[in-house]
PDB file of N, CA and C in Angstrom:
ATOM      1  N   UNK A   1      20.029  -5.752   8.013  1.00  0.00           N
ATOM      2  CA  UNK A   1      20.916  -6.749   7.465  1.00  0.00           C
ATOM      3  C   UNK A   1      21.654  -7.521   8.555  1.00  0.00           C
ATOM      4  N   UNK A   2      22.045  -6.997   9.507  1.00  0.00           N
ATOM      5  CA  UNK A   2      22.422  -7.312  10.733  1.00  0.00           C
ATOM      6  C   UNK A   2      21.840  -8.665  11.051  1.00  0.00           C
ATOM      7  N   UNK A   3      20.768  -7.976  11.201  1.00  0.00           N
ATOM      8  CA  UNK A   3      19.807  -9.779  11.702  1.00  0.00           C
ATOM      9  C   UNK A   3      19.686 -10.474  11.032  1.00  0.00           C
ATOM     10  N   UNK A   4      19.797 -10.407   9.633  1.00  0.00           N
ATOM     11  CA  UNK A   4      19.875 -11.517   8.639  1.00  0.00           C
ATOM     12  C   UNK A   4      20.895 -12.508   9.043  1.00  0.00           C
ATOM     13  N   UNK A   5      22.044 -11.851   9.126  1.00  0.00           N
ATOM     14  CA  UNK A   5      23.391 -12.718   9.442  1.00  0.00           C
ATOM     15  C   UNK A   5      23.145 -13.280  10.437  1.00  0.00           C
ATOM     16  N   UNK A   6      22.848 -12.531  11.598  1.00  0.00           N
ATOM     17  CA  UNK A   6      22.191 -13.325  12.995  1.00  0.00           C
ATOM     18  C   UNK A   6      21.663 -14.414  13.047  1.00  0.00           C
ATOM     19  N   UNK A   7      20.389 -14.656  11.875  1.00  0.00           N
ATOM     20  CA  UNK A   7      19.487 -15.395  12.421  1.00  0.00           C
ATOM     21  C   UNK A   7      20.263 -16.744  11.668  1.00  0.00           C
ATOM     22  N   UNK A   8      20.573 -16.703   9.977  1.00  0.00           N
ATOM     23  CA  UNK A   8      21.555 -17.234   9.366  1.00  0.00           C
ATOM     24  C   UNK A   8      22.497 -18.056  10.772  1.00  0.00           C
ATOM     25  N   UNK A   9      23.401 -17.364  11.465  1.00  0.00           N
ATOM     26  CA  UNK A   9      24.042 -17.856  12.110  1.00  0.00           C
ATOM     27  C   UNK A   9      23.743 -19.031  13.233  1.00  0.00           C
ATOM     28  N   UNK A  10      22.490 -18.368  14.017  1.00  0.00           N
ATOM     29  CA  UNK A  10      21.674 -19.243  15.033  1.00  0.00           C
ATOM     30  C   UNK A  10      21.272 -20.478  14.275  1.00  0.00           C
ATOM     31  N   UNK A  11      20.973 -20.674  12.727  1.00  0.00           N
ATOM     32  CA  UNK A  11      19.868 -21.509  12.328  1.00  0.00           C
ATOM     33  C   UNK A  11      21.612 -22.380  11.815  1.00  0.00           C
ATOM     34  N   UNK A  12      22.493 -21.870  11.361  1.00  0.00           N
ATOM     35  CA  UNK A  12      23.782 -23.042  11.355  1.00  0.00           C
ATOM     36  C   UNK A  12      24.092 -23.478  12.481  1.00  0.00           C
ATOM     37  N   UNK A  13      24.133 -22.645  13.879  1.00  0.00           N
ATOM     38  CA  UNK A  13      24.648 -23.179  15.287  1.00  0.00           C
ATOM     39  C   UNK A  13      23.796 -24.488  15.525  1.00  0.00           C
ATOM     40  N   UNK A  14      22.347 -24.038  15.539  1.00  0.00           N
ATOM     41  CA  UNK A  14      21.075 -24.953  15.984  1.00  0.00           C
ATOM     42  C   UNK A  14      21.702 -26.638  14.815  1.00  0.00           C
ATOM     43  N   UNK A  15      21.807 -26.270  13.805  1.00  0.00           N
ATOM     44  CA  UNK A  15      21.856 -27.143  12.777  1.00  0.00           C
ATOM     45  C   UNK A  15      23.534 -28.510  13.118  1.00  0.00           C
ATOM     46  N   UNK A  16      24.140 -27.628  13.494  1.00  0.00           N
ATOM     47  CA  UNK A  16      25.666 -28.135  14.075  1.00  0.00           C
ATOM     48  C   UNK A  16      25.380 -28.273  15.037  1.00  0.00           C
ATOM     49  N   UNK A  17      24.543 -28.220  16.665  1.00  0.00           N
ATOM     50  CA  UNK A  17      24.326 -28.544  17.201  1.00  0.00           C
ATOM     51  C   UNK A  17      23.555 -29.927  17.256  1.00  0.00           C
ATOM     52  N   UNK A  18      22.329 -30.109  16.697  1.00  0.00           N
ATOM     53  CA  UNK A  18      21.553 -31.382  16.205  1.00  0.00           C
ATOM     54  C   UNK A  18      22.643 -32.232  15.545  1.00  0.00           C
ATOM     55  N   UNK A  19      23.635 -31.451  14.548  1.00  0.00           N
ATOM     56  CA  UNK A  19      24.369 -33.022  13.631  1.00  0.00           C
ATOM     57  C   UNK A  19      23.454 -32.849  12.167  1.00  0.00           C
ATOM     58  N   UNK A  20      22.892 -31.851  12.208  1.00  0.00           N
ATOM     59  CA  UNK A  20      22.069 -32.065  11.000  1.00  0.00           C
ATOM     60  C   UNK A  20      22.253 -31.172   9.668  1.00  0.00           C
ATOM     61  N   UNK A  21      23.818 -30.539  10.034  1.00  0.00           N
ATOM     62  CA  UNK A  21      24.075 -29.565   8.967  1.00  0.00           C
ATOM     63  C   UNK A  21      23.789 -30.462   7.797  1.00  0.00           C
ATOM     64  N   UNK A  22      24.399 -31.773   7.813  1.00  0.00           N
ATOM     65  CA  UNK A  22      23.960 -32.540   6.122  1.00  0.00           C
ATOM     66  C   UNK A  22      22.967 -32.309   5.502  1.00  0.00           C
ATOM     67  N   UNK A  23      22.131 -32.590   6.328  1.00  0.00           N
ATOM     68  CA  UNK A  23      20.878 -32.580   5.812  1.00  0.00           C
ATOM     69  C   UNK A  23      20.340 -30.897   5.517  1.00  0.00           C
ATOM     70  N   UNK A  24      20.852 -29.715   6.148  1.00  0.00           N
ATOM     71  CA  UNK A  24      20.379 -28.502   6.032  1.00  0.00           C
ATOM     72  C   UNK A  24      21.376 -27.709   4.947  1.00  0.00           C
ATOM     73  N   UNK A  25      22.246 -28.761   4.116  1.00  0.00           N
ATOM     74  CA  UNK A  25      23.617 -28.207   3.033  1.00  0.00           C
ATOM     75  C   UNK A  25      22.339 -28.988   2.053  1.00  0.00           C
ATOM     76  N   UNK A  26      21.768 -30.372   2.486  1.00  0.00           N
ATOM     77  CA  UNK A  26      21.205 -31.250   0.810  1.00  0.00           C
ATOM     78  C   UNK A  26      19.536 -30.200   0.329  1.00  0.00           C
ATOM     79  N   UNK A  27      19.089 -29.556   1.891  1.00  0.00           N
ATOM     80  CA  UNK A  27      18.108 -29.353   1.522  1.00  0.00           C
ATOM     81  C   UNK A  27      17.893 -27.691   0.649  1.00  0.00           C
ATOM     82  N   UNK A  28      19.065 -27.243   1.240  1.00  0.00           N
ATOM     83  CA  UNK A  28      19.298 -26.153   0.612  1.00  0.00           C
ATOM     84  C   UNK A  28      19.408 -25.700  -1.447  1.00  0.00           C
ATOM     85  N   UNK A  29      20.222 -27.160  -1.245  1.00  0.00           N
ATOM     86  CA  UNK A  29      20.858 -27.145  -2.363  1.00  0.00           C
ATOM     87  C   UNK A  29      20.083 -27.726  -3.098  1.00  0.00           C
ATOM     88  N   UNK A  30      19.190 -28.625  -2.996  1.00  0.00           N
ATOM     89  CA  UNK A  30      17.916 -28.587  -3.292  1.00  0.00           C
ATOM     90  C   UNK A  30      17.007 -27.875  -3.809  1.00  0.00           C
ATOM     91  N   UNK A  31      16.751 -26.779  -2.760  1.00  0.00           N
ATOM     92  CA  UNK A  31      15.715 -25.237  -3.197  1.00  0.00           C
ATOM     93  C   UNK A  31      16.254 -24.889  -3.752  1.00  0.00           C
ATOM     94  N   UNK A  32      17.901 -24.447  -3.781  1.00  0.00           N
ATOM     95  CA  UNK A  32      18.039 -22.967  -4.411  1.00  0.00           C
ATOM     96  C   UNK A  32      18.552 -23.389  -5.908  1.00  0.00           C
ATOM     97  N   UNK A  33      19.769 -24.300  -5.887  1.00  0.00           N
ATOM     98  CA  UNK A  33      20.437 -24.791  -7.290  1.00  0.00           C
ATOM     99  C   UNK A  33      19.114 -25.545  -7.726  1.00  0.00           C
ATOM    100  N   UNK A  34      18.584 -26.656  -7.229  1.00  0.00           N
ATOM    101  CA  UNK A  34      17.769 -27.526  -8.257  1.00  0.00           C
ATOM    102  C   UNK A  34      16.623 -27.081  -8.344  1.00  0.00           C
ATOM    103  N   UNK A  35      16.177 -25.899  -7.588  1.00  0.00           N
ATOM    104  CA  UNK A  35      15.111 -25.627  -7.430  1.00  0.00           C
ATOM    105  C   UNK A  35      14.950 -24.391  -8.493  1.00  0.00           C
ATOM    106  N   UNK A  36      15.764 -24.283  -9.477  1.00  0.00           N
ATOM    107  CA  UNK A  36      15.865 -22.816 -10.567  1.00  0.00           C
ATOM    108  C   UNK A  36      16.015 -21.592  -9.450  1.00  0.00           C
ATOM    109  N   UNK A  37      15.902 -21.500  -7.922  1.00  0.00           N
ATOM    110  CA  UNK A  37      15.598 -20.335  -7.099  1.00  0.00           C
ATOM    111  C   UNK A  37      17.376 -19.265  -7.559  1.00  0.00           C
ATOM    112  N   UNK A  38      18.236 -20.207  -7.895  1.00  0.00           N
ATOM    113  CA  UNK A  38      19.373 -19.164  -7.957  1.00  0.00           C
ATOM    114  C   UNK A  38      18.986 -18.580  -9.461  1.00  0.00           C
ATOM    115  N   UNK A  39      18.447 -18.904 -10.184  1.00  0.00           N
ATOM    116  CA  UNK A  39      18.681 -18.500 -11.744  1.00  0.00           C
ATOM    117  C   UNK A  39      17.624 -16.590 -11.597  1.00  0.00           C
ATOM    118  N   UNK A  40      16.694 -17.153 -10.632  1.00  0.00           N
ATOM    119  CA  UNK A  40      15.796 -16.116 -10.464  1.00  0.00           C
ATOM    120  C   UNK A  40      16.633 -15.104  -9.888  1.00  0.00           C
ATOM    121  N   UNK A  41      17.100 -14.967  -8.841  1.00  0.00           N
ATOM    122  CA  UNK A  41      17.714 -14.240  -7.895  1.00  0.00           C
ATOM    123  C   UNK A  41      18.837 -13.609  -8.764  1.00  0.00           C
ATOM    124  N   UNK A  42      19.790 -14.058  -9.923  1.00  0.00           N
ATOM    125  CA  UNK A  42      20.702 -13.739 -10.526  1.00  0.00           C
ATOM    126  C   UNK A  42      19.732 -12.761 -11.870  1.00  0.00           C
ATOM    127  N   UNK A  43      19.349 -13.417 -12.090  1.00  0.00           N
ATOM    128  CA  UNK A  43      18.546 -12.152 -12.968  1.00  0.00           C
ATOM    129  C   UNK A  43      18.194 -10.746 -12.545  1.00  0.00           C
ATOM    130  N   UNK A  44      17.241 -11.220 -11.092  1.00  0.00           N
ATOM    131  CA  UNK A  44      16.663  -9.681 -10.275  1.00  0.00           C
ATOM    132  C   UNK A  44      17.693  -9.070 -10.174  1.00  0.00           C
ATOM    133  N   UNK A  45      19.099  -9.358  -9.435  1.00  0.00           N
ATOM    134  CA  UNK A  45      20.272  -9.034  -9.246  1.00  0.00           C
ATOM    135  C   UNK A  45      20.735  -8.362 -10.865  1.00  0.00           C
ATOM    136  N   UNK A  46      21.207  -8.935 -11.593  1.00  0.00           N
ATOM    137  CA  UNK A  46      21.111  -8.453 -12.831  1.00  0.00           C
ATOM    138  C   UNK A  46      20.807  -7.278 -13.567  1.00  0.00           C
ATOM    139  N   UNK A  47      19.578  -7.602 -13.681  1.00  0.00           N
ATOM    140  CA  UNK A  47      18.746  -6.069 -13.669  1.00  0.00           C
ATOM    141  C   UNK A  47      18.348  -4.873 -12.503  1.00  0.00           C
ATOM    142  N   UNK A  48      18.438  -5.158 -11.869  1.00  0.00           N
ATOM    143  CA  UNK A  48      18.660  -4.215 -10.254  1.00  0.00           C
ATOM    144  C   UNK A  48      20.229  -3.473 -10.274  1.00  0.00           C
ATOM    145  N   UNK A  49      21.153  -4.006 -10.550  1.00  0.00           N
ATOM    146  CA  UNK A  49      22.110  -3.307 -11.041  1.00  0.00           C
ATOM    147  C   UNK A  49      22.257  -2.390 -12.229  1.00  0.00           C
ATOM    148  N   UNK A  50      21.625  -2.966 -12.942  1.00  0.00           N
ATOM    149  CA  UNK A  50      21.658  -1.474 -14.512  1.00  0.00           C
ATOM    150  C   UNK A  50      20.980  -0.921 -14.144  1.00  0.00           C
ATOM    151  N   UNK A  51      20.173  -0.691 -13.535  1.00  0.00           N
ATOM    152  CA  UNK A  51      19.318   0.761 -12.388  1.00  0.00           C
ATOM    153  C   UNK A  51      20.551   1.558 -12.127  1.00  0.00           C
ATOM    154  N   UNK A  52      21.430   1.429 -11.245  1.00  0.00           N
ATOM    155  CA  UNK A  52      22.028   2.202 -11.222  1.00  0.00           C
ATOM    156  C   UNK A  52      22.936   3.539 -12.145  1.00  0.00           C
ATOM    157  N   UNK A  53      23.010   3.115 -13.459  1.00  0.00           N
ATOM    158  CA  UNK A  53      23.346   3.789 -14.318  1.00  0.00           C
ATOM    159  C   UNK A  53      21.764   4.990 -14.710  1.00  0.00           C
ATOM    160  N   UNK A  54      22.035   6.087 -13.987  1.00  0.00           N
ATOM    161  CA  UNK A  54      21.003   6.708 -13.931  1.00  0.00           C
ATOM    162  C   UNK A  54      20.272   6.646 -15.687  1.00  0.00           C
ATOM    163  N   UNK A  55      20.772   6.613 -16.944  1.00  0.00           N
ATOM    164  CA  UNK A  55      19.827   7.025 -17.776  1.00  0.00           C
ATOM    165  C   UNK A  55      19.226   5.600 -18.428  1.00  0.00           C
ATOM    166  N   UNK A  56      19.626   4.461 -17.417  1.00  0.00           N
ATOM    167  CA  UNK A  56      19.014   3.114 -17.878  1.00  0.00           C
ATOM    168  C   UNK A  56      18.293   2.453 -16.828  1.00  0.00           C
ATOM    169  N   UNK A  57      18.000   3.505 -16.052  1.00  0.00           N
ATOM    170  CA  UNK A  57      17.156   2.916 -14.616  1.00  0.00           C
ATOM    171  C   UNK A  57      15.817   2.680 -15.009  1.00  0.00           C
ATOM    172  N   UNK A  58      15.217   3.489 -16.362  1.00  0.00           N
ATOM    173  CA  UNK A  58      13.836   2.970 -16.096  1.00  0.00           C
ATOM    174  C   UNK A  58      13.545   1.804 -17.369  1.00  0.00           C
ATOM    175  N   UNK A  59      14.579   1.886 -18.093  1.00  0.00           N
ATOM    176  CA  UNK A  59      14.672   0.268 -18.544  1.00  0.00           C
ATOM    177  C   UNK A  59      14.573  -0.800 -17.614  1.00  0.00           C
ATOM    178  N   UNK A  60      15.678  -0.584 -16.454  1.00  0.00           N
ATOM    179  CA  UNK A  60      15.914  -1.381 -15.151  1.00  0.00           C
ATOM    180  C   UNK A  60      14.338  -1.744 -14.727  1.00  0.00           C
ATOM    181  N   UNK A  61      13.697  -0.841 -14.584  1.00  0.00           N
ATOM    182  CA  UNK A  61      12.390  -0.642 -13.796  1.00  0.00           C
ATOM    183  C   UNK A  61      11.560  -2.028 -14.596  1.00  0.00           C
ATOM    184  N   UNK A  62      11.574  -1.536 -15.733  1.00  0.00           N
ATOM    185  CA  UNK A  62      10.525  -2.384 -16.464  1.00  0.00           C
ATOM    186  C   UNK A  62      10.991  -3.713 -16.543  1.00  0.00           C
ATOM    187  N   UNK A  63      12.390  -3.540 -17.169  1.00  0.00           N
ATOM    188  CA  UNK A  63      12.965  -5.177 -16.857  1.00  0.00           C
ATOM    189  C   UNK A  63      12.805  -5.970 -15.390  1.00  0.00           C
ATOM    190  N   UNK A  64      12.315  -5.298 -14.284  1.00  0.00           N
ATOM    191  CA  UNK A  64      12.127  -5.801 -12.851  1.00  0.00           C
ATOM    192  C   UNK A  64      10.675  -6.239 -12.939  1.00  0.00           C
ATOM    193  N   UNK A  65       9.908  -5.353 -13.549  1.00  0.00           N
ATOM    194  CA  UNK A  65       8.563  -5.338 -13.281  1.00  0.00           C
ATOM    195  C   UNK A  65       8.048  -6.651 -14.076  1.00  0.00           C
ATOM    196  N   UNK A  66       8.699  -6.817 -15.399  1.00  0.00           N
ATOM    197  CA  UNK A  66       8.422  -8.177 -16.118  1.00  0.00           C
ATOM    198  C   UNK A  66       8.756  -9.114 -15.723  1.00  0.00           C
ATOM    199  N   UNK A  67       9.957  -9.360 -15.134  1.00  0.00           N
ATOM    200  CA  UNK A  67      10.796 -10.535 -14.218  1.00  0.00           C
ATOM    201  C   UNK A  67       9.194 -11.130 -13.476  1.00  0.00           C
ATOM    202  N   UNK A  68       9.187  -9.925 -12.736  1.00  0.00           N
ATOM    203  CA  UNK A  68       8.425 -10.322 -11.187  1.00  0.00           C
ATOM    204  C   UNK A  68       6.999 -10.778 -11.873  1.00  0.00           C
ATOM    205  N   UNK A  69       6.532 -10.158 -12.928  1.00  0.00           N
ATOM    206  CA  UNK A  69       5.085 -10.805 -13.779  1.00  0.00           C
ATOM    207  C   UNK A  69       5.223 -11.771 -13.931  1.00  0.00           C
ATOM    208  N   UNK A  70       6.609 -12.510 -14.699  1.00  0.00           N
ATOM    209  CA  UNK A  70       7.267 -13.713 -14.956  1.00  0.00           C
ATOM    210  C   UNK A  70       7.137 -14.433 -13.867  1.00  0.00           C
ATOM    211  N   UNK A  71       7.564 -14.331 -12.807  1.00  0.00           N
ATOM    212  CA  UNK A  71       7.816 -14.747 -11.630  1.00  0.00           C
ATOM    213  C   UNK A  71       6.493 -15.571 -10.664  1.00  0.00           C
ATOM    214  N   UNK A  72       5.439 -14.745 -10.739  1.00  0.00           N
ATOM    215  CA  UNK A  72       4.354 -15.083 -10.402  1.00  0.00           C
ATOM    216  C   UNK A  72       2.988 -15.646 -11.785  1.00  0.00           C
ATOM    217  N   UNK A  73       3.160 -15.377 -12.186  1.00  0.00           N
ATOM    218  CA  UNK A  73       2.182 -16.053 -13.448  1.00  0.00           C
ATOM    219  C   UNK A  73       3.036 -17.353 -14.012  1.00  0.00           C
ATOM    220  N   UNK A  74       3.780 -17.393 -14.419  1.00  0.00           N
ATOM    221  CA  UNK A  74       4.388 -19.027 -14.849  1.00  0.00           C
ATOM    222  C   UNK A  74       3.679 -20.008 -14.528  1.00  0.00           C
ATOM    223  N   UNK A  75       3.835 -21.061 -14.366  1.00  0.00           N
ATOM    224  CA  UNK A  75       2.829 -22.419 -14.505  1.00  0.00           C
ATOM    225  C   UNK A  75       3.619 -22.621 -13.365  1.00  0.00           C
ATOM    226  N   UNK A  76       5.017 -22.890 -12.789  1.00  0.00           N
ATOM    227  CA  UNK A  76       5.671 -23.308 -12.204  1.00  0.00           C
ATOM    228  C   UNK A  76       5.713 -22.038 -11.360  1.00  0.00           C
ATOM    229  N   UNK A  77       5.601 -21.121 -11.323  1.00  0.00           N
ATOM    230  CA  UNK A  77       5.292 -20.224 -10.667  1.00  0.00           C
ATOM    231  C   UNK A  77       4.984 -19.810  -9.266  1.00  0.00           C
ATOM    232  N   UNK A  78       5.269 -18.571  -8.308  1.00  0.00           N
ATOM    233  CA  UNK A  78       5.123 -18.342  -7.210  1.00  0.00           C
ATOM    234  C   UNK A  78       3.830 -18.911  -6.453  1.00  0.00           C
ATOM    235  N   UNK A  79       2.598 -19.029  -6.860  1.00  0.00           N
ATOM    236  CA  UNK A  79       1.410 -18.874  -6.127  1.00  0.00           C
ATOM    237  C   UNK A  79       1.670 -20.749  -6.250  1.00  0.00           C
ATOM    238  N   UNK A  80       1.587 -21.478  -7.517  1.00  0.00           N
ATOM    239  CA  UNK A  80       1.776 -23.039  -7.693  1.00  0.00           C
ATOM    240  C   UNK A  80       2.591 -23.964  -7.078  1.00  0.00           C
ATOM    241  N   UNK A  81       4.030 -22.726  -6.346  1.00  0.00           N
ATOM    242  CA  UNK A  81       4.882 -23.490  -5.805  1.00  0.00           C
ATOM    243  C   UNK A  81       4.741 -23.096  -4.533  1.00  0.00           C
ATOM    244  N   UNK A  82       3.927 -22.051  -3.969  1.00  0.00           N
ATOM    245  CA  UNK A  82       3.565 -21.995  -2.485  1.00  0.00           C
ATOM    246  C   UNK A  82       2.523 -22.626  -2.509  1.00  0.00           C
ATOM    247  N   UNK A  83       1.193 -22.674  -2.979  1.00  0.00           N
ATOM    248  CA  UNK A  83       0.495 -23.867  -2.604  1.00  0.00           C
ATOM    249  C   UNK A  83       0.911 -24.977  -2.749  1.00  0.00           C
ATOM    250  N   UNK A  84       2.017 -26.076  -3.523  1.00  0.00           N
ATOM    251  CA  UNK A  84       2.734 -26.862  -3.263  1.00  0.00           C
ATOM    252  C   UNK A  84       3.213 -27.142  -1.827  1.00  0.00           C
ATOM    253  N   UNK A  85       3.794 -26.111  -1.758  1.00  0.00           N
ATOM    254  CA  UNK A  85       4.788 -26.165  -0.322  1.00  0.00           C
ATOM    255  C   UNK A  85       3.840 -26.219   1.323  1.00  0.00           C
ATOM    256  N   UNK A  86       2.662 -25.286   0.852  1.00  0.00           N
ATOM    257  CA  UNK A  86       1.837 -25.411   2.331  1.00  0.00           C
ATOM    258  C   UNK A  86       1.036 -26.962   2.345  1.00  0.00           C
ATOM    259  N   UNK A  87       0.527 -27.326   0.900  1.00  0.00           N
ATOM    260  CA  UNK A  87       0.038 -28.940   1.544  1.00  0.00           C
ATOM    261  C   UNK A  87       0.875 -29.935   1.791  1.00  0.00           C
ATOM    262  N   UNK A  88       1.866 -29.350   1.701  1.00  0.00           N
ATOM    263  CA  UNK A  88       2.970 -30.683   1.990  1.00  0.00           C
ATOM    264  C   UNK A  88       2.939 -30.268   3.581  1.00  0.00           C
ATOM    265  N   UNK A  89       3.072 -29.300   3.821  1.00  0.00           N
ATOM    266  CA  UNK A  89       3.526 -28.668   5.573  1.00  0.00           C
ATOM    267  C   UNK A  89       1.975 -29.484   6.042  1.00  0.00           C
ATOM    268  N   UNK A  90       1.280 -29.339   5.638  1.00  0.00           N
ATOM    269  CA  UNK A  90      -0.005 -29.850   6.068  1.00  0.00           C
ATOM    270  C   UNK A  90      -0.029 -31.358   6.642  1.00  0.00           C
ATOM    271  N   UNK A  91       0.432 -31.847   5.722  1.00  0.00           N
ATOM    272  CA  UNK A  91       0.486 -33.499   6.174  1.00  0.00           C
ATOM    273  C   UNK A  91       1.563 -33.765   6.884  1.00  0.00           C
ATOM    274  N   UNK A  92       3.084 -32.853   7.547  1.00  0.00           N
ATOM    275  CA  UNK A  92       4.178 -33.312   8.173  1.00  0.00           C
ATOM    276  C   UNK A  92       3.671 -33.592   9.625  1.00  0.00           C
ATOM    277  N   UNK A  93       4.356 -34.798   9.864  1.00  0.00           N
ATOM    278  CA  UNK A  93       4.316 -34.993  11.247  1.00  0.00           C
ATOM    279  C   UNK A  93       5.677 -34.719  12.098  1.00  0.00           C
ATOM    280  N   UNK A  94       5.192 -34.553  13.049  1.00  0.00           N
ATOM    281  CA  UNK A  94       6.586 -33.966  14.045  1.00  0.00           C
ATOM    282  C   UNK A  94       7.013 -34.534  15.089  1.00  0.00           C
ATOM    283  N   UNK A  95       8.162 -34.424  15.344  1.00  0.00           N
ATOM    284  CA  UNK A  95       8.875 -35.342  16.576  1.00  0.00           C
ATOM    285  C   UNK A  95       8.763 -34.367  17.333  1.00  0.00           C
ATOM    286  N   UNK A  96       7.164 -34.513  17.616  1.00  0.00           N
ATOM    287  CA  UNK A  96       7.497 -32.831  19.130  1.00  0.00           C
ATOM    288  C   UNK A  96       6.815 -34.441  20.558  1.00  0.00           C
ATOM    289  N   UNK A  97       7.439 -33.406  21.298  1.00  0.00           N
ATOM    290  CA  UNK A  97       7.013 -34.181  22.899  1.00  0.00           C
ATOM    291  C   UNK A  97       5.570 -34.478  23.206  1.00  0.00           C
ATOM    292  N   UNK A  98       4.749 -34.360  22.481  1.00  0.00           N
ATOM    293  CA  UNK A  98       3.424 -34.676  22.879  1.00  0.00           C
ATOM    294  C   UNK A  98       3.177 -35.598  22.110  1.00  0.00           C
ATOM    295  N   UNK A  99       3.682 -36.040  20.721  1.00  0.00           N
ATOM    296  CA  UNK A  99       3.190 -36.900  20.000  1.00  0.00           C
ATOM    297  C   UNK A  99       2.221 -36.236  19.013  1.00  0.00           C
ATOM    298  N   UNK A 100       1.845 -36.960  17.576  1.00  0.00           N
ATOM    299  CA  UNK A 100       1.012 -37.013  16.747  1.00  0.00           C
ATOM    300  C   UNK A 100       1.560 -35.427  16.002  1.00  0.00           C
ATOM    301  N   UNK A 101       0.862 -35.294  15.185  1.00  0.00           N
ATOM    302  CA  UNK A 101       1.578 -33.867  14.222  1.00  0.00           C
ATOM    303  C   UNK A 101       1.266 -32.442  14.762  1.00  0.00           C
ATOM    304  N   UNK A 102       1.851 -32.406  14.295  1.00  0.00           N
ATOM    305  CA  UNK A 102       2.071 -30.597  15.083  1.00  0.00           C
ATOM    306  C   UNK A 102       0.839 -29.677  14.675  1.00  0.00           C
ATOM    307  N   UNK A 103       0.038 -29.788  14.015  1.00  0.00           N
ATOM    308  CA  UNK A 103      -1.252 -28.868  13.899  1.00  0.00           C
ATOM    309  C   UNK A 103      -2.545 -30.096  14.424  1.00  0.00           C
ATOM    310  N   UNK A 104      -2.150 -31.099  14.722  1.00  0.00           N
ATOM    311  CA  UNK A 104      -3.936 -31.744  15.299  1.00  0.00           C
ATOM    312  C   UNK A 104      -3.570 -31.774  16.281  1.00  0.00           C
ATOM    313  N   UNK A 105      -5.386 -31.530  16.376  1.00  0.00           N
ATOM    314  CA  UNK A 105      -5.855 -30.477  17.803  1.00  0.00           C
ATOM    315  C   UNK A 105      -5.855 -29.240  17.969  1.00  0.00           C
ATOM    316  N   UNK A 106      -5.347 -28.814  17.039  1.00  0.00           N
ATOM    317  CA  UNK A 106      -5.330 -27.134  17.399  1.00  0.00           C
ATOM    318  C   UNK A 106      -5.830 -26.786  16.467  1.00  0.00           C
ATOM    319  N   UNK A 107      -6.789 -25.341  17.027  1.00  0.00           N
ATOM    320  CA  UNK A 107      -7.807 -24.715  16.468  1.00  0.00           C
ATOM    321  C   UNK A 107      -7.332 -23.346  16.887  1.00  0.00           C
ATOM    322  N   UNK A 108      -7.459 -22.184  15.895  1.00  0.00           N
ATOM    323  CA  UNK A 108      -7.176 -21.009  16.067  1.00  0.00           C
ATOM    324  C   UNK A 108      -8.179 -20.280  16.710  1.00  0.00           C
ATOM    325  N   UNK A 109      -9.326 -20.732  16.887  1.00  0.00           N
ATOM    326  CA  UNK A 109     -10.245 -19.958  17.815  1.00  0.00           C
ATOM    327  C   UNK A 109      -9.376 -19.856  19.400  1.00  0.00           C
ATOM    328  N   UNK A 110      -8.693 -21.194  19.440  1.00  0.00           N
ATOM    329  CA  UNK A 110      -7.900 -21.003  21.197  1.00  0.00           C
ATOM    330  C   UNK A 110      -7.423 -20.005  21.630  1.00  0.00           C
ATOM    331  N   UNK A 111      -7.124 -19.431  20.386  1.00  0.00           N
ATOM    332  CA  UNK A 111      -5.846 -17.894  20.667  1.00  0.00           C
ATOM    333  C   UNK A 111      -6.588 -17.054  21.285  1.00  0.00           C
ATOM    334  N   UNK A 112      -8.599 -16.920  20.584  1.00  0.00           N
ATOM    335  CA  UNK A 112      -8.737 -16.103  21.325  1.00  0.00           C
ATOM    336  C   UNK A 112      -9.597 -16.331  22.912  1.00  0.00           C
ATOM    337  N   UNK A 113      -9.242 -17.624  23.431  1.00  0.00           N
ATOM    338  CA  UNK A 113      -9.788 -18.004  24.581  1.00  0.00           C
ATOM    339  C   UNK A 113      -9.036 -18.247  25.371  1.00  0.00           C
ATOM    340  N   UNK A 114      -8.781 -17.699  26.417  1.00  0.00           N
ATOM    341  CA  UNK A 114      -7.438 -17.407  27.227  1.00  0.00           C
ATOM    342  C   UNK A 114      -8.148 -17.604  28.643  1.00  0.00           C
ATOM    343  N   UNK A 115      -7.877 -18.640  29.695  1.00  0.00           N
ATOM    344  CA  UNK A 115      -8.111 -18.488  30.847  1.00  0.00           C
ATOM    345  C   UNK A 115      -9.544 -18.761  31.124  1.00  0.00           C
ATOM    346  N   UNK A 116      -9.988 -19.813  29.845  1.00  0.00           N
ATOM    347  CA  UNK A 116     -11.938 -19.915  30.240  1.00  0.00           C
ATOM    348  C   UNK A 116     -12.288 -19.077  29.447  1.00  0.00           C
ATOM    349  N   UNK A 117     -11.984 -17.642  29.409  1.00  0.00           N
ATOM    350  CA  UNK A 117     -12.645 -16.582  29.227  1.00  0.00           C
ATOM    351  C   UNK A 117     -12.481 -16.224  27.992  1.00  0.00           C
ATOM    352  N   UNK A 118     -13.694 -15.702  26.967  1.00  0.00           N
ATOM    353  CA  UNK A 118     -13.773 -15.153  25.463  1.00  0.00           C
ATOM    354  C   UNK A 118     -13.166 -13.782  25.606  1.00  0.00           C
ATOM    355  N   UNK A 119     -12.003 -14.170  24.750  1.00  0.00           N
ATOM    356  CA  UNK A 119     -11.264 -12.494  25.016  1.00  0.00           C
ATOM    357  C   UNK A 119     -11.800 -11.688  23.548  1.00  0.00           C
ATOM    358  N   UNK A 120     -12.541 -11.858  22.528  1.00  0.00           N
ATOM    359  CA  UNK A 120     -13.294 -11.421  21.733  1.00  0.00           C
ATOM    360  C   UNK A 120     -14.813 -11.519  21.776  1.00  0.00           C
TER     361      UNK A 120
END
């Protein structure tokens, strides 16, 4: 948990450093409020707590286990909204120092060719 806060912290410093907390408060608020992501999280939370009352924990159980079925089968759903999210990453271009987007040109075979030499 430690490093959670940590990294949390570095990624606000980095963010206040750039000037770009605005934009890292709109995008947030974005995912989590408009994005239904808090309604989910308050439920798991929800039911993850009546677990604790030992003779309603395995109600708890099942009420978790349906959530999370819920969670991933929906139409709007886990697998629909990560493939969403990776073709969008697909087409971003980046303000990196070399120019042009951050995955052309690169091929994952490079990783394993190091120095000329086939390291597989």
């Amino acid at each position: 948990m430690p490093y959670a806060f940590i990294l949390a912290g570095l990624i606000l410093l980095v963010s206040a450093v750039r000037g770009t907390q605005t934009d890292l408060f709109n995008l947030l608020k974005g995912d989590v409020i408009d994005g239904h992501f808090l309604w989910w999280i308050v439920a798991i939370f929800a039911v993850a707590s009546v677990g604790y009352i030992k003779p309603l924990k395995p109600v708890s159980d099942a009420f978790l286990v349906l959530i999370i079925l819920v969670l991933f089968l929906s139409n709007h759903g886990f697998f629909n909204e990560l493939t969403a999210e990776l073709s969008q990453l697909h087409g971003l271009q980046s303000a990196s120092p070399f120019g042009g987007s951050v995955m052309q040109g690169w091929n994952p075979a490079d990783l394993l060719n190091i120095g000329g030499s086939q390291i597989i």
